[in-house]
C-alpha atoms as a PDB file:
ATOM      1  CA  UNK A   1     -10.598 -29.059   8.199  1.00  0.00           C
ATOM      2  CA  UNK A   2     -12.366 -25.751   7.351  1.00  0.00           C
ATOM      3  CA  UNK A   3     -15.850 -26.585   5.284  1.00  0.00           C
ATOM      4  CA  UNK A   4     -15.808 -22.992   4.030  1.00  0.00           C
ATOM      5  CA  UNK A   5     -13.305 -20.260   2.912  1.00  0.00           C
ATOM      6  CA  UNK A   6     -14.880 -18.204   6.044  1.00  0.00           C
ATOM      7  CA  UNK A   7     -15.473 -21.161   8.418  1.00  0.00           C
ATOM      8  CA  UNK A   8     -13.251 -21.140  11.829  1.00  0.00           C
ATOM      9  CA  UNK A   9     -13.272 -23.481  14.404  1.00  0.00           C
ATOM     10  CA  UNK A  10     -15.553 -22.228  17.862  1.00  0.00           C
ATOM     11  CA  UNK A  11     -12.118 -22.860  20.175  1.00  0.00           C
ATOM     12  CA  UNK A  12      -9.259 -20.980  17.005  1.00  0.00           C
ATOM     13  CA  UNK A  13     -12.564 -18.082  17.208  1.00  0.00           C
ATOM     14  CA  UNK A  14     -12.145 -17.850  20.908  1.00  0.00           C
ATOM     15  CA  UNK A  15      -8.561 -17.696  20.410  1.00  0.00           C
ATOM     16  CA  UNK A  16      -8.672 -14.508  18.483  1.00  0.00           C
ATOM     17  CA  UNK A  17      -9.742 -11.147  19.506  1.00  0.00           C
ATOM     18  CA  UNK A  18     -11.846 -10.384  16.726  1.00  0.00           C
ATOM     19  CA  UNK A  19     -14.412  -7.742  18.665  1.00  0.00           C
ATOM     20  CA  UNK A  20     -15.714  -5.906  15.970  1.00  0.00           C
ATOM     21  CA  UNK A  21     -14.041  -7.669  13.413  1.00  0.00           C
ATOM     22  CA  UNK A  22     -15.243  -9.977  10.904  1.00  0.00           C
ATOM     23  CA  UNK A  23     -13.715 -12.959   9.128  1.00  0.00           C
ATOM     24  CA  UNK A  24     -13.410 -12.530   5.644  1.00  0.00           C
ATOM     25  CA  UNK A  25     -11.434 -15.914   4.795  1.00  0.00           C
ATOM     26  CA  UNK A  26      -9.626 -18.859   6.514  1.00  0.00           C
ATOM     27  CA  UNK A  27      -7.710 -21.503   5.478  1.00  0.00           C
ATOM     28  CA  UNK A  28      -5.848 -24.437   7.039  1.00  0.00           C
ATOM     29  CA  UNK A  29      -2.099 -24.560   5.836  1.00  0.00           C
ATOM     30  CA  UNK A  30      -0.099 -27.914   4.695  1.00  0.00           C
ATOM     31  CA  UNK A  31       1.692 -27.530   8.475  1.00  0.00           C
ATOM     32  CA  UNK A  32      -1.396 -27.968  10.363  1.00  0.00           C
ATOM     33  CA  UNK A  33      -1.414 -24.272  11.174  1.00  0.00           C
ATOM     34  CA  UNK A  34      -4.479 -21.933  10.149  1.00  0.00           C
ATOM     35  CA  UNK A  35      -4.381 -18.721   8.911  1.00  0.00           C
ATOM     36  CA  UNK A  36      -7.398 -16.397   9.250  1.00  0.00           C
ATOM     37  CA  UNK A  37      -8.035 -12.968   7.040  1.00  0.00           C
ATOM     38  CA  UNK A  38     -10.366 -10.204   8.696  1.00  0.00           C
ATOM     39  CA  UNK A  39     -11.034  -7.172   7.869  1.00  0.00           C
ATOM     40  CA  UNK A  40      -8.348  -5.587  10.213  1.00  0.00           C
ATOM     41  CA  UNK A  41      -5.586  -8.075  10.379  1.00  0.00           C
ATOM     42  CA  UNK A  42      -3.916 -11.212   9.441  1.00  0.00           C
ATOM     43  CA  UNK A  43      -4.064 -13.872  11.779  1.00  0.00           C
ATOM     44  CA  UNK A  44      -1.612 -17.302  12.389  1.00  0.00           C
ATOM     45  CA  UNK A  45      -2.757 -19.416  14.586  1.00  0.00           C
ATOM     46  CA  UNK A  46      -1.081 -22.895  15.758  1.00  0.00           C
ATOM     47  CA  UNK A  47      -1.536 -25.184  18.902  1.00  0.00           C
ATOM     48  CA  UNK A  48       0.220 -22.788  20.955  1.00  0.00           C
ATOM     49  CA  UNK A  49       0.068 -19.509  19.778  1.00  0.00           C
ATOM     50  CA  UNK A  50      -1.991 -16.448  17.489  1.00  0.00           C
ATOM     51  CA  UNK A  51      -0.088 -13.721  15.958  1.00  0.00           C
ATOM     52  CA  UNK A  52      -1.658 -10.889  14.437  1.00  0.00           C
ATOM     53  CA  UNK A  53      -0.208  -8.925  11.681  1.00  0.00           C
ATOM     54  CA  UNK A  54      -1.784  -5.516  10.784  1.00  0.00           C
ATOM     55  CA  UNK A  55      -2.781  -5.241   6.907  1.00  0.00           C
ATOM     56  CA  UNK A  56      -0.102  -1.998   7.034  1.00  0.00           C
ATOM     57  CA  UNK A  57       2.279  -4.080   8.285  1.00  0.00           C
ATOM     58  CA  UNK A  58       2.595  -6.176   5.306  1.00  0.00           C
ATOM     59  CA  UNK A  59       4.518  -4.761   2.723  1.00  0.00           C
ATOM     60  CA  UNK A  60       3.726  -7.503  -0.208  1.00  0.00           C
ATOM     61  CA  UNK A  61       2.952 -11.252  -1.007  1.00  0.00           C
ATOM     62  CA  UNK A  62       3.800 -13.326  -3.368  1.00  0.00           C
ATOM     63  CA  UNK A  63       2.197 -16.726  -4.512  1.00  0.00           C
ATOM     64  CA  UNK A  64       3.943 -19.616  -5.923  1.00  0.00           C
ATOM     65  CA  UNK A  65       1.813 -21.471  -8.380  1.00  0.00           C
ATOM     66  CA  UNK A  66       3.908 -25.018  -8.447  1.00  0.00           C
ATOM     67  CA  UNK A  67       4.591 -25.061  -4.277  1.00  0.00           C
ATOM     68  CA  UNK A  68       1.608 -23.048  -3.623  1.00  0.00           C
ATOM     69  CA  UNK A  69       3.193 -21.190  -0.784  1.00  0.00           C
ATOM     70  CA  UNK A  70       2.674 -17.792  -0.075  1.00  0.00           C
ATOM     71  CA  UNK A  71       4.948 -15.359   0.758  1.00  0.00           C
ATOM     72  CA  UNK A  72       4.433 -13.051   3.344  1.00  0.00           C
ATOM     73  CA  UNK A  73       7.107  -9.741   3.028  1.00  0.00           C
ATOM     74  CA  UNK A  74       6.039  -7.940   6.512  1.00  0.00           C
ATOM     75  CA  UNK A  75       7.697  -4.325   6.325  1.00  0.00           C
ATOM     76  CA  UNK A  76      10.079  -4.937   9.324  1.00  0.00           C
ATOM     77  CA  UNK A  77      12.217  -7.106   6.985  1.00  0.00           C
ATOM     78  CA  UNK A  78      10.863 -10.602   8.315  1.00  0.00           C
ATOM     79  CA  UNK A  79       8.821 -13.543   6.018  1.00  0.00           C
ATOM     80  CA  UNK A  80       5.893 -16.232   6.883  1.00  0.00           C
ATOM     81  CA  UNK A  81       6.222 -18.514   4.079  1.00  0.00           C
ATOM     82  CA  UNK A  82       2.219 -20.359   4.383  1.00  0.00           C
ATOM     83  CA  UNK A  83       2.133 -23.395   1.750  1.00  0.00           C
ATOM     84  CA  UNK A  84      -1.651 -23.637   1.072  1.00  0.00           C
ATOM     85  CA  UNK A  85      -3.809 -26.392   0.459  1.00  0.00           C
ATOM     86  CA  UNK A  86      -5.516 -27.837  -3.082  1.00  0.00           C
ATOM     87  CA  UNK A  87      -8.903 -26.775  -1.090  1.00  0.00           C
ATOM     88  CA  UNK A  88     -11.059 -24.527  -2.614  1.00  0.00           C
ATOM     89  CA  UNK A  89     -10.639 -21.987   0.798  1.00  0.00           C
ATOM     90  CA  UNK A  90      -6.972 -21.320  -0.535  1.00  0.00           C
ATOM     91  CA  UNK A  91      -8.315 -19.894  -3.943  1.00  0.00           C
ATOM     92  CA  UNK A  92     -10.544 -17.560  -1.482  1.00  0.00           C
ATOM     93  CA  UNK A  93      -7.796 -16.247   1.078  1.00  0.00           C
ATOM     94  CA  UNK A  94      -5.393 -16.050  -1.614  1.00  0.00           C
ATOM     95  CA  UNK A  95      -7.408 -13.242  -3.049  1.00  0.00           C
ATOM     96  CA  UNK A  96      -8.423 -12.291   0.056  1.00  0.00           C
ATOM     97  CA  UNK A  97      -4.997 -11.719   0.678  1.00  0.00           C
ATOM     98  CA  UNK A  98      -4.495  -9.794  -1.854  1.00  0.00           C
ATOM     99  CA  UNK A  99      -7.506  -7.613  -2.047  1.00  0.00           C
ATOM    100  CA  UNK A 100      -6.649  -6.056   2.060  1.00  0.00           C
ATOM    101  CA  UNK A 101      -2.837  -5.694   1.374  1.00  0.00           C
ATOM    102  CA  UNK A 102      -4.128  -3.159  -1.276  1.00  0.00           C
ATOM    103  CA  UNK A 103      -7.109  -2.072   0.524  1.00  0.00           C
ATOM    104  CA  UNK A 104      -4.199  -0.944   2.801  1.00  0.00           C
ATOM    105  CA  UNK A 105      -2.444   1.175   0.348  1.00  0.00           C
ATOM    106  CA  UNK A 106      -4.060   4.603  -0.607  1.00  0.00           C
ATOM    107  CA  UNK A 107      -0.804   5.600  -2.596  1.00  0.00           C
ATOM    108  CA  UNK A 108       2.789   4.640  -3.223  1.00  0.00           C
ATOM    109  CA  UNK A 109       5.827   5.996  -4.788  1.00  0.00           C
ATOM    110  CA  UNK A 110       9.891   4.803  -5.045  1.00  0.00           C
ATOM    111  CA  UNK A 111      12.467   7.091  -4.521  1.00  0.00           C
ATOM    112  CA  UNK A 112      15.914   6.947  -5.032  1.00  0.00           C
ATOM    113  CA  UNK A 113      18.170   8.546  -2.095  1.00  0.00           C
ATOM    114  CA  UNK A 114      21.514  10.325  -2.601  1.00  0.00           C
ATOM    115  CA  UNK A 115      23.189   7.377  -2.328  1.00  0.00           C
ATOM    116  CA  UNK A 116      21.358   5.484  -4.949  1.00  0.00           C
ATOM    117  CA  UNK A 117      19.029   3.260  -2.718  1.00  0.00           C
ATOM    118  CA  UNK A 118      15.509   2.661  -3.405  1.00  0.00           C
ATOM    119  CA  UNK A 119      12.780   3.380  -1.443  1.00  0.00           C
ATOM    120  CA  UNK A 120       8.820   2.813  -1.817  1.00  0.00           C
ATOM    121  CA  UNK A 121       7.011   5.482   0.544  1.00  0.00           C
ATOM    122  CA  UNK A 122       3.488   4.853   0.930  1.00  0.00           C
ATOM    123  CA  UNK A 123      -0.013   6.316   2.322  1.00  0.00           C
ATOM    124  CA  UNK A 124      -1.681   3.679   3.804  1.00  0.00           C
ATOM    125  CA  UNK A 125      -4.390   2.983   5.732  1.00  0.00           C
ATOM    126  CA  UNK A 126      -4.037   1.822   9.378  1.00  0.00           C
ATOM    127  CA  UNK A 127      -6.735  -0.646  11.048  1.00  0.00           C
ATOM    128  CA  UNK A 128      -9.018   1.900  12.147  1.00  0.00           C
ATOM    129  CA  UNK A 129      -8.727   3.370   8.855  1.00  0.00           C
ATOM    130  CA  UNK A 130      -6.776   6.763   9.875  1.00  0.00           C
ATOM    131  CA  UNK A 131      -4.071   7.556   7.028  1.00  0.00           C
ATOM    132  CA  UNK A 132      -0.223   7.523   7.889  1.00  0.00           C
ATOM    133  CA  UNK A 133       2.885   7.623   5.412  1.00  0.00           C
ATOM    134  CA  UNK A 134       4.813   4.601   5.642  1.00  0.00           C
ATOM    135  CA  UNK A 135       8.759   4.304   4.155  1.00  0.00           C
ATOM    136  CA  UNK A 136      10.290   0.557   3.221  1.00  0.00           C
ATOM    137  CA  UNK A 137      14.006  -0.127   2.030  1.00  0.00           C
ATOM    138  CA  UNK A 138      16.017  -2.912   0.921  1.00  0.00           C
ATOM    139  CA  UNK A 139      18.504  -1.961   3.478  1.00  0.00           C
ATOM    140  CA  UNK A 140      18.554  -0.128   6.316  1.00  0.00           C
ATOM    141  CA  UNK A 141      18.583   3.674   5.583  1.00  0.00           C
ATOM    142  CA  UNK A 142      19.740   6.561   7.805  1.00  0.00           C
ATOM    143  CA  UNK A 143      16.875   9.138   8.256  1.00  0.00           C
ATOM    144  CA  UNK A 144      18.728  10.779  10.409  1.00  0.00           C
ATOM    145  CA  UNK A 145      20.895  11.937   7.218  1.00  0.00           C
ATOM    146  CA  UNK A 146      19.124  15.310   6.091  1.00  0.00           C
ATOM    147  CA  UNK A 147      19.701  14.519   2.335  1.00  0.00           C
ATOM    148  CA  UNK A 148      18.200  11.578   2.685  1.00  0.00           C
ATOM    149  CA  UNK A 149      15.245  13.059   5.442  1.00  0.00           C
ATOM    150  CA  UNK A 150      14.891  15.811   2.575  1.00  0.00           C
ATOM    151  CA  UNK A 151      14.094  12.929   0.112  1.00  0.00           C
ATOM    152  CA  UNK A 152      11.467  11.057   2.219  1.00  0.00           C
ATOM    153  CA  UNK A 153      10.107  14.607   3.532  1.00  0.00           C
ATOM    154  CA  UNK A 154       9.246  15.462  -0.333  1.00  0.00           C
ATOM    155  CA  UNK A 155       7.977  12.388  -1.292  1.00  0.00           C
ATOM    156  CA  UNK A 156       5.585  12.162   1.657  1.00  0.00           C
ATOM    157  CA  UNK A 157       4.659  15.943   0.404  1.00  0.00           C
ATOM    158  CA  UNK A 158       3.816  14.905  -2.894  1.00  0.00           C
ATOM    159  CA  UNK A 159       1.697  11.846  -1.722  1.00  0.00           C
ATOM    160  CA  UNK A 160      -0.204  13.719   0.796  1.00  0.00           C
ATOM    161  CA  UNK A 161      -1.252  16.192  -1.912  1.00  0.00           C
ATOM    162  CA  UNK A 162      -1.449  13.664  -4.487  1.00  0.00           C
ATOM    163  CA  UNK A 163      -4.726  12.068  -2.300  1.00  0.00           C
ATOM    164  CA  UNK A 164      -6.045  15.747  -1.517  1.00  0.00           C
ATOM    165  CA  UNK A 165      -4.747  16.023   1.884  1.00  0.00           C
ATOM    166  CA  UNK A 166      -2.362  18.923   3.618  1.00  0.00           C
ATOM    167  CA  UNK A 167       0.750  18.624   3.468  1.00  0.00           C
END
């Protein structure tokens, strides 16, 4: 059990490959695994294995009060569903959570395409901080359609000046 919202075991800190990194908040989940927020990256750790998810790699959360399970949406499509404890350390990396998923995000709009999808394209931040423009659909979208290219190509315009930076 974690005694802190920061604490992590010596052998699950060995386990990770923090370097310069810092934890910021860890928790232990109701299936024994632990999940670990630094400033860089998400971490799941279980007996076996660590993954690592990049803050711009996670396109949203969301928290259910009654199961207290929170929703990871990554922006390749897939979910970690991580049902938290009643311990105080879940308040913490809840909001931790929270607070480097927007950290991530300098700016965001949706688009519609031709076609009437909807698209959020975003500026976000990567680990090291350098800026990039990020697109994420409810279904898969063909870029390689030059209506819809001309759609993502203005938007990403329009953020990039939008934050002061060339377009």
């Amino acid at each position: 059990m974690l005694a802190s919202s920061r604490h992590v075991s010596a052998a699950d800190r060995a386990r990770l490959d923090l370097a310069d990194d810092r934890v910021l908040a860890a928790v232990v989940l109701d299936d024994g695994r632990r999940a670990v927020a630094t400033r860089r990256a998400l971490f799941l750790l279980d007996e076996d294995s660590v993954d690592r998810g990049l803050w711009c790699d996670v396109d949203r959360g969301s928290l259910d009060p009654e199961t207290r399970a929170l929703t990871v949406h990554w922006v390749s499509g897939a979910a970690d569903r991580l049902v938290l404890g009643t311990q105080r350390a879940s308040v913490a990396f809840a909001q931790t959570f929270r607070e480097r998923v927007q950290q991530s995000v300098v700016h965001a709009v949706t688009v519609t395409t031709p076609d009437g999808r909807s698209l959020r394209v975003a500026l976000r931040r990567d680990e090291e901080g350098a800026l990039f423009t990020q697109v994420v659909g409810e279904d898969a979208v063909d870029l390689s359609d030059p209506a819809v290219l001309a759609v993502v190509e203005r938007a990403e315009a329009d953020l990039r000046e939008a934050v002061g930076l060339r377009r």
